[in-house]
Protein backbone atom coordinates (compact mmCIF):
# COMPACT_ATOMS: atom_id res chain seq x y z
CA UNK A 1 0.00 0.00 0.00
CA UNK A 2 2.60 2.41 0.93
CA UNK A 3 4.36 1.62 -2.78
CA UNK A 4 1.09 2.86 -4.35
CA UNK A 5 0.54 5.73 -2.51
CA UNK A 6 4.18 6.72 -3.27
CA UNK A 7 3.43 6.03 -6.99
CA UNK A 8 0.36 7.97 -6.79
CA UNK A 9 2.09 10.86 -5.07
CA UNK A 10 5.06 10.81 -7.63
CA UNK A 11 2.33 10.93 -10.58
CA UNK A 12 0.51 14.22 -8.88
CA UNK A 13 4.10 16.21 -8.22
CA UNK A 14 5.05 14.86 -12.04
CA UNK A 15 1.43 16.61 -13.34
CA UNK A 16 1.55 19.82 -10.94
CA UNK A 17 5.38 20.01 -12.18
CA UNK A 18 4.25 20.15 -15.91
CA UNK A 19 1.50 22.58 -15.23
CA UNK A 20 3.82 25.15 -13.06
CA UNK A 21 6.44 24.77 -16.09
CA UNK A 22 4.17 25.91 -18.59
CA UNK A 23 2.51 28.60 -16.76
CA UNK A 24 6.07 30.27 -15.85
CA UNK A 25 6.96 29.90 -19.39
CA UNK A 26 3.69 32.48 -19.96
CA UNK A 27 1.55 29.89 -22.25
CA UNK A 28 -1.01 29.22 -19.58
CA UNK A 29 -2.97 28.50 -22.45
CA UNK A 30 -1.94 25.25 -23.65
CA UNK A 31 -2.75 22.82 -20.36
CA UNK A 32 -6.29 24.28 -20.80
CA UNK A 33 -6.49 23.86 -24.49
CA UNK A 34 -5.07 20.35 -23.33
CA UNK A 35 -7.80 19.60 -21.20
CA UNK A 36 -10.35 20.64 -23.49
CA UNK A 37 -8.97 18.10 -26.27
CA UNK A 38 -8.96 15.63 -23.33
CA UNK A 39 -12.57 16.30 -22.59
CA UNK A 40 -13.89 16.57 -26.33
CA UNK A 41 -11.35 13.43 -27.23
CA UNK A 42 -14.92 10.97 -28.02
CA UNK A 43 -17.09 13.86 -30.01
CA UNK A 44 -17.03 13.48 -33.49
CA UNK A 45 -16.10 16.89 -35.48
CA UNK A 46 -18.81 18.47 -37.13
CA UNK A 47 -18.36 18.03 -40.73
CA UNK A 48 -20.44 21.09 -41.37
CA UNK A 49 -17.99 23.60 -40.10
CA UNK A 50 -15.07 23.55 -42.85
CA UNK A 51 -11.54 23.58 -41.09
CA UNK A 52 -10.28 26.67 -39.82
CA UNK A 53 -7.07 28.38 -41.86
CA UNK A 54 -7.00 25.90 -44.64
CA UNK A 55 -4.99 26.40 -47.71
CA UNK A 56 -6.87 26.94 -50.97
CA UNK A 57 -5.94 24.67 -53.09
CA UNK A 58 -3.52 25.13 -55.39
CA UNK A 59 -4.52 25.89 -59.52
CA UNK A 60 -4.50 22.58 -61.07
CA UNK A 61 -1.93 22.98 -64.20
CA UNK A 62 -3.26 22.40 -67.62
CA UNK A 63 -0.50 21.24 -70.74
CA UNK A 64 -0.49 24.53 -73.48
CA UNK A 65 -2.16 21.65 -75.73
CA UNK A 66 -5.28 21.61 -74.08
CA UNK A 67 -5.87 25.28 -72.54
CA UNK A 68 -6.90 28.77 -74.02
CA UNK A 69 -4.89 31.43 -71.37
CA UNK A 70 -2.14 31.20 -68.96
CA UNK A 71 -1.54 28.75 -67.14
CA UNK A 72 -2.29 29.79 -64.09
CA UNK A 73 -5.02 32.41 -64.12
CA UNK A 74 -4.24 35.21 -62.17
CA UNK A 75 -0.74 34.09 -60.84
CA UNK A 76 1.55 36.68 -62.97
CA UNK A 77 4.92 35.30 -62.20
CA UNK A 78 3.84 31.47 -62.29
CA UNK A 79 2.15 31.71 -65.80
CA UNK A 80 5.36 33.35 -67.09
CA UNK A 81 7.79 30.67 -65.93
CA UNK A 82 5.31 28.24 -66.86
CA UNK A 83 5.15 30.18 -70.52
CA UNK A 84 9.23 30.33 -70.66
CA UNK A 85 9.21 26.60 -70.05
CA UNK A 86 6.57 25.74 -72.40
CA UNK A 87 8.11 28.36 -75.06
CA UNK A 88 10.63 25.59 -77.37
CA UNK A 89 8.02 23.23 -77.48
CA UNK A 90 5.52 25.39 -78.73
CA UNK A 91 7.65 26.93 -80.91
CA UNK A 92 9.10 23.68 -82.62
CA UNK A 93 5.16 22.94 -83.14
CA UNK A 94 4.46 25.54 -84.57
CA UNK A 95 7.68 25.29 -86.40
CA UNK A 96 6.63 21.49 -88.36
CA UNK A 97 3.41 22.96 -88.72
CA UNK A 98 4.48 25.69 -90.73
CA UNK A 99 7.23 23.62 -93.23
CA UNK A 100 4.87 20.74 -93.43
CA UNK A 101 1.88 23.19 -94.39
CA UNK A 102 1.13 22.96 -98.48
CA UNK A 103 -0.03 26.42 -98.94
CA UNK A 104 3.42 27.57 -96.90
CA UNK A 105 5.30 25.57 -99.77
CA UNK A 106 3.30 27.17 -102.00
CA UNK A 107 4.13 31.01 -100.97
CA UNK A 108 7.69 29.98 -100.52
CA UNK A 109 7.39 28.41 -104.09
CA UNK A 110 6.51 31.57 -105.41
CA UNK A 111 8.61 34.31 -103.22
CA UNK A 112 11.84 32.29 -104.68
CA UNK A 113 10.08 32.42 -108.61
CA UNK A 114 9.65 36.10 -107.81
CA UNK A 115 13.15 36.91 -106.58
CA UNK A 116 14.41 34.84 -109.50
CA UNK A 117 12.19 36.56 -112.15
CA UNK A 118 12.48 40.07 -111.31
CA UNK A 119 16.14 40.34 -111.07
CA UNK A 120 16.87 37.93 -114.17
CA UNK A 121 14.68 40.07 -116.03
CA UNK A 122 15.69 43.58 -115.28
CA UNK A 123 12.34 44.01 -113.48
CA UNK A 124 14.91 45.25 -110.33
CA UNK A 125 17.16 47.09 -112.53
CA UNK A 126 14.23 49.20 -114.42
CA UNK A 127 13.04 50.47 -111.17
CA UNK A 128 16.68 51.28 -109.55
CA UNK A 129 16.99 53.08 -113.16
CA UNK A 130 13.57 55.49 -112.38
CA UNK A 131 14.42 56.49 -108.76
CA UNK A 132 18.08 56.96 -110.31
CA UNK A 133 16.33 59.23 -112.90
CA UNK A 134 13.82 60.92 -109.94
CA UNK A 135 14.99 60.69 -106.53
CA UNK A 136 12.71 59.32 -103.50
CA UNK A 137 9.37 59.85 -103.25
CA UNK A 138 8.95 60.06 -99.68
CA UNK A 139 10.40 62.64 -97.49
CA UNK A 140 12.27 61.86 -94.43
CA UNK A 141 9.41 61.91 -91.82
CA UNK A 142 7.62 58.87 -93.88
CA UNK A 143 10.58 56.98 -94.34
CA UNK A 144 11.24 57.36 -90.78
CA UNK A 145 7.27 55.82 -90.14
CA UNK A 146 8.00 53.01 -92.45
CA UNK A 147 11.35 52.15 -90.97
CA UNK A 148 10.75 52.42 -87.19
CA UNK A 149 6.94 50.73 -87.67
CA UNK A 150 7.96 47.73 -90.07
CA UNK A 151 11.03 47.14 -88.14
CA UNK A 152 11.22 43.21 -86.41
CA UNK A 153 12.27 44.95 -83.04
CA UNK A 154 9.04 46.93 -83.27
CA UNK A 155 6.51 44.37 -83.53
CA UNK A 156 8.68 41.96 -80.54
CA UNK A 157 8.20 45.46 -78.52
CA UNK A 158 4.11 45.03 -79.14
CA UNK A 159 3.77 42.05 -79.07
CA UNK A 160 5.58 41.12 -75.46
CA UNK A 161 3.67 44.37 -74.13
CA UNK A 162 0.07 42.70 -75.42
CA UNK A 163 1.29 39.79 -73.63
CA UNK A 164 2.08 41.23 -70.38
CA UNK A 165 -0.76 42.79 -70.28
CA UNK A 166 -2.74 39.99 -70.69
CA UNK A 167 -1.10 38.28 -68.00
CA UNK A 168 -2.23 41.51 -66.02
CA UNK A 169 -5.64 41.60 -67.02
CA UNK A 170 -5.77 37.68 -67.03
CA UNK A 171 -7.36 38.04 -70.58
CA UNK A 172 -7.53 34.90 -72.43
CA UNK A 173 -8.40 36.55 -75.83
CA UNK A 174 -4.88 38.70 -75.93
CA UNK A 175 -2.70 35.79 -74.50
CA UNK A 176 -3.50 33.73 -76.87
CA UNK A 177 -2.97 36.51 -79.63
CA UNK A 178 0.04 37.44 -78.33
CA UNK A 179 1.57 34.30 -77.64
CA UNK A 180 0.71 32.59 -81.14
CA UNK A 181 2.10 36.76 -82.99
CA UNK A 182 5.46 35.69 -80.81
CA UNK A 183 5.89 32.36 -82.17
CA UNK A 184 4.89 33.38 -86.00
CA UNK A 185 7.13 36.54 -85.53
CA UNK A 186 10.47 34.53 -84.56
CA UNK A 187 9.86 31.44 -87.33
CA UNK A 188 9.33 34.07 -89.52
CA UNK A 189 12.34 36.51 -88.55
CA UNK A 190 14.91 32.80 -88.29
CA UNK A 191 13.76 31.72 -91.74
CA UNK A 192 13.98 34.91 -93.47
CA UNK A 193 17.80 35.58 -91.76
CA UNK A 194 18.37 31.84 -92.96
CA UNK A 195 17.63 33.06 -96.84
CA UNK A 196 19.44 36.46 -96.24
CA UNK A 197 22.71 34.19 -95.69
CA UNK A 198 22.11 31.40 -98.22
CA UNK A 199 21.55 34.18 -100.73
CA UNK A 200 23.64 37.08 -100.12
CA UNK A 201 22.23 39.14 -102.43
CA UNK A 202 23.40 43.63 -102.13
CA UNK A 203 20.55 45.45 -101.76
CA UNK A 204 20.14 48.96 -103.95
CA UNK A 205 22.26 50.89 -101.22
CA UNK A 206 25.19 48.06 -101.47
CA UNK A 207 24.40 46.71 -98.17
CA UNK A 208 24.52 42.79 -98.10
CA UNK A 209 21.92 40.11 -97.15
CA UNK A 210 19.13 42.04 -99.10
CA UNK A 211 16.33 39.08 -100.22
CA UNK A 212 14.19 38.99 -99.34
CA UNK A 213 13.19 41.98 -97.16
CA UNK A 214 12.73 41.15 -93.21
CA UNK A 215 10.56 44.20 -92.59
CA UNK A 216 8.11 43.35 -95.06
CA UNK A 217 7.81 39.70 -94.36
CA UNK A 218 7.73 40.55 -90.45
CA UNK A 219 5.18 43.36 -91.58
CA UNK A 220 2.92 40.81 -93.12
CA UNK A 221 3.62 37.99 -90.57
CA UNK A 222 2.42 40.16 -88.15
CA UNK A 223 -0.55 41.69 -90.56
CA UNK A 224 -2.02 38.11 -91.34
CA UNK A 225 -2.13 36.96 -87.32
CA UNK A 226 -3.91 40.31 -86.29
CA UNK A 227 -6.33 39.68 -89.57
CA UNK A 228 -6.82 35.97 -88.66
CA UNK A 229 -7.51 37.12 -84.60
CA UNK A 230 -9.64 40.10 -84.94
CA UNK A 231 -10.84 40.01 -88.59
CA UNK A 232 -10.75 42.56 -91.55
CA UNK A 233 -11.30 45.72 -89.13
CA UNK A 234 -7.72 45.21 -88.03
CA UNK A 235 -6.11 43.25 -90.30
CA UNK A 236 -7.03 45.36 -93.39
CA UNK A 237 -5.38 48.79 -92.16
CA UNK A 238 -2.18 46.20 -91.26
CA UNK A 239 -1.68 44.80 -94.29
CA UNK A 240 -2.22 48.32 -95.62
CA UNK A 241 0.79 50.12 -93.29
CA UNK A 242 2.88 46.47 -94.53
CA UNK A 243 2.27 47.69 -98.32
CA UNK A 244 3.23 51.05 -96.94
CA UNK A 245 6.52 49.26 -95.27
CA UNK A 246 7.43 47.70 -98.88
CA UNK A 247 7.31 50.96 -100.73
CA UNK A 248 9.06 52.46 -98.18
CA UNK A 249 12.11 49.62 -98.38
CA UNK A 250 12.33 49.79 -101.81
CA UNK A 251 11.53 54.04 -101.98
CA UNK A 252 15.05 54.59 -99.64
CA UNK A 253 16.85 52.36 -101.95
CA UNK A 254 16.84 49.80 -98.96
CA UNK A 255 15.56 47.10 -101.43
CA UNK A 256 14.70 46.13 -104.56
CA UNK A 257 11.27 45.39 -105.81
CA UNK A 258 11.95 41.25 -105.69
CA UNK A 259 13.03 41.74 -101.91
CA UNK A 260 9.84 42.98 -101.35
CA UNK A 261 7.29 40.91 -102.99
CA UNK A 262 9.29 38.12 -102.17
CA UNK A 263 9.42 38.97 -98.08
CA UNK A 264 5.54 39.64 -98.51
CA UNK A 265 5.07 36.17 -99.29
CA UNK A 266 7.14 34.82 -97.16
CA UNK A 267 5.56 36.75 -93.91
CA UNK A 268 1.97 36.13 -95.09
CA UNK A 269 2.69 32.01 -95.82
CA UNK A 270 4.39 31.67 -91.95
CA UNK A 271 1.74 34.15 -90.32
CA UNK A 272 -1.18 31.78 -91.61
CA UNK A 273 0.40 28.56 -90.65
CA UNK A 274 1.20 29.54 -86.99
CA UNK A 275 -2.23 31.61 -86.68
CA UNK A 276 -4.54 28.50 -88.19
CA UNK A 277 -2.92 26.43 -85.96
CA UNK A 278 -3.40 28.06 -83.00
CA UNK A 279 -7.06 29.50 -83.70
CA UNK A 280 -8.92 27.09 -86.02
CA UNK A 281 -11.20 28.47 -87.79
CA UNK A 282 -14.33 28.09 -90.94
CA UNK A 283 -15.05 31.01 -92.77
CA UNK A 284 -13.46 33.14 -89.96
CA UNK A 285 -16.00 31.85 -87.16
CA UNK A 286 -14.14 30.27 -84.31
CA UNK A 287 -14.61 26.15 -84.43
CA UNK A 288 -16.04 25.62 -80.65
CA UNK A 289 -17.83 22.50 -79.02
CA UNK A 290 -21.29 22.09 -78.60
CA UNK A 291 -23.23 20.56 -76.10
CA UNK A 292 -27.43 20.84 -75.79
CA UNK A 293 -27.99 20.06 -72.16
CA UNK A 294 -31.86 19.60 -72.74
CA UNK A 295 -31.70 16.92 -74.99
CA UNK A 296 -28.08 15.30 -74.55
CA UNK A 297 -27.14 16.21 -78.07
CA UNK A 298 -23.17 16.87 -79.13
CA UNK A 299 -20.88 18.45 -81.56
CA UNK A 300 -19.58 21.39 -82.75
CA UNK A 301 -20.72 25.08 -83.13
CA UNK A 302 -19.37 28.32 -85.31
CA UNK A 303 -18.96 31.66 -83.16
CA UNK A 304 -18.12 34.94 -84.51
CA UNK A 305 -17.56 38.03 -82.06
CA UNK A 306 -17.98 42.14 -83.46
């Protein structure tokens, strides 16, 4: 007997000691918060009340493939990285899309017949010969306009702005825009600097690399996504400031006519590829699911927006 009452006694100075530690350490709190687990140990949590401080849960990631937006709506910095990552493989897509596309073969077909026929046949020489004869056309303000606006670095600039801004806005419409303008812009600006070395051919002015002309064919890369996105409203005036951009190359003696028509091509072949590819479309509706919830039916609908 006197063994258990020594146990019993050792128990009660082992609890009081536990309680008198944690009240001097000033978190008198716990042995009551203790207790009250103790005392609530056999009720079974109400499943109605959701758990307090819990984590949202995180935005489920969805592959490029099979989204429209960034990949993480509303989470700047995250749908960036994820965009950087997912960059070369969209890119190389887009890439055997565009060289595998028969209508690209045939522009490409046709910018090469150009260059060959114009300069063979003193089509290049005749007009060198007239601005020889009458000077430019355009004074230097224009040619400033149709420099600085049909330059590559110019349409990069817009683009990556619209882009940023859509991540800002989290607007699904301009992401995708911007993103598939990015992609068409750099195949386009690679393949035409690939030419420009095979070729070396002097422009006018005797600088080298002249065919075909980058700032037309990024001019009308760029024209022929913002047509295919937004329709004739836009694209129209575009593809009339790239016509603008031509005359301007070949009006400073930047280019000759072939470098022109040829880049025009060449921009407007790559610029449909990447923008079909991205936005499918039938008679420029956008191709979307369908699905009649009243009777079950499914399949596909056309959509147009003004």
């Amino acid at each position: 007997m006197r063994r258990i009452h020594l146990g019993c006694m050792a128990l009660i100075v082992a609890i009081v000691a536990v309680v008198a530690e944690n009240c001097l350490a000033g978190d008198e709190g716990n042995w009551l918060a203790a207790g009250a687990q103790l005392a609530q140990a056999d009720e079974k949590p109400d499943s109605s009340v959701p758990p307090a401080q819990t984590a949202p849960p995180a935005t489920t990631y969805v592959p490029w493939r099979e989204r429209v937006g960034p990949a993480y709506p509303g989470d700047f910095w995250r749908s960036f990285g994820r965009y950087s990552k997912e960059l070369p493989e969209t890119l190389w897509d887009d890439t055997k899309v565009t060289f595998t596309s028969p209508f690209s073969w045939v522009c490409f077909g046709l910018a090469g017949a150009a260059g060959i026929a114009l300069n063979g046949h003193n089509g290049d020489a005749q007009i060198a010969d007239h601005y020889t004869r009458h000077g430019s056309q355009l004074n230097s303000f224009w040619d400033s306009v149709g420099d600085a606006g049909g330059s590559p670095g110019t349409q990069f600039a817009i683009t990556g702005a619209a882009y940023f801004i859509s991540l800002a806005r989290d607007d699904k419409k301009t992401y995708e825009v911007s993103t598939t303008m990015m992609n068409a812009l750099i195949i386009n600006g690679l393949f035409t600097e690939m030419l420009k070395v095979c070729v070396q051919t002097k422009s006018p002015n005797g600088d080298k690399y002249a065919w075909p002309s980058g700032h037309t064919s990024s001019s009308f890369c760029f024209a022929t996504v913002a047509y295919d996105a937004y329709g004739p409203w836009v694209g129209v005036p575009l593809y009339g400031f790239a016509t603008f951009v031509g005359y301007e190359r070949i009006d400073a003696r930047n280019h000759n006519f072939s470098d022109v028509i040829s880049g025009a091509l060449i921009g407007i072949a790559i610029g449909h590829a990447v923008a079909h590819h991205h936005q499918p479309k039938f008679l420029s509706m956008d191709v979307i699911p369908y699905v009649n919830p009243a009777t079950g039916t499914v399949g596909i609908g056309l959509t147009k927006a003004w």
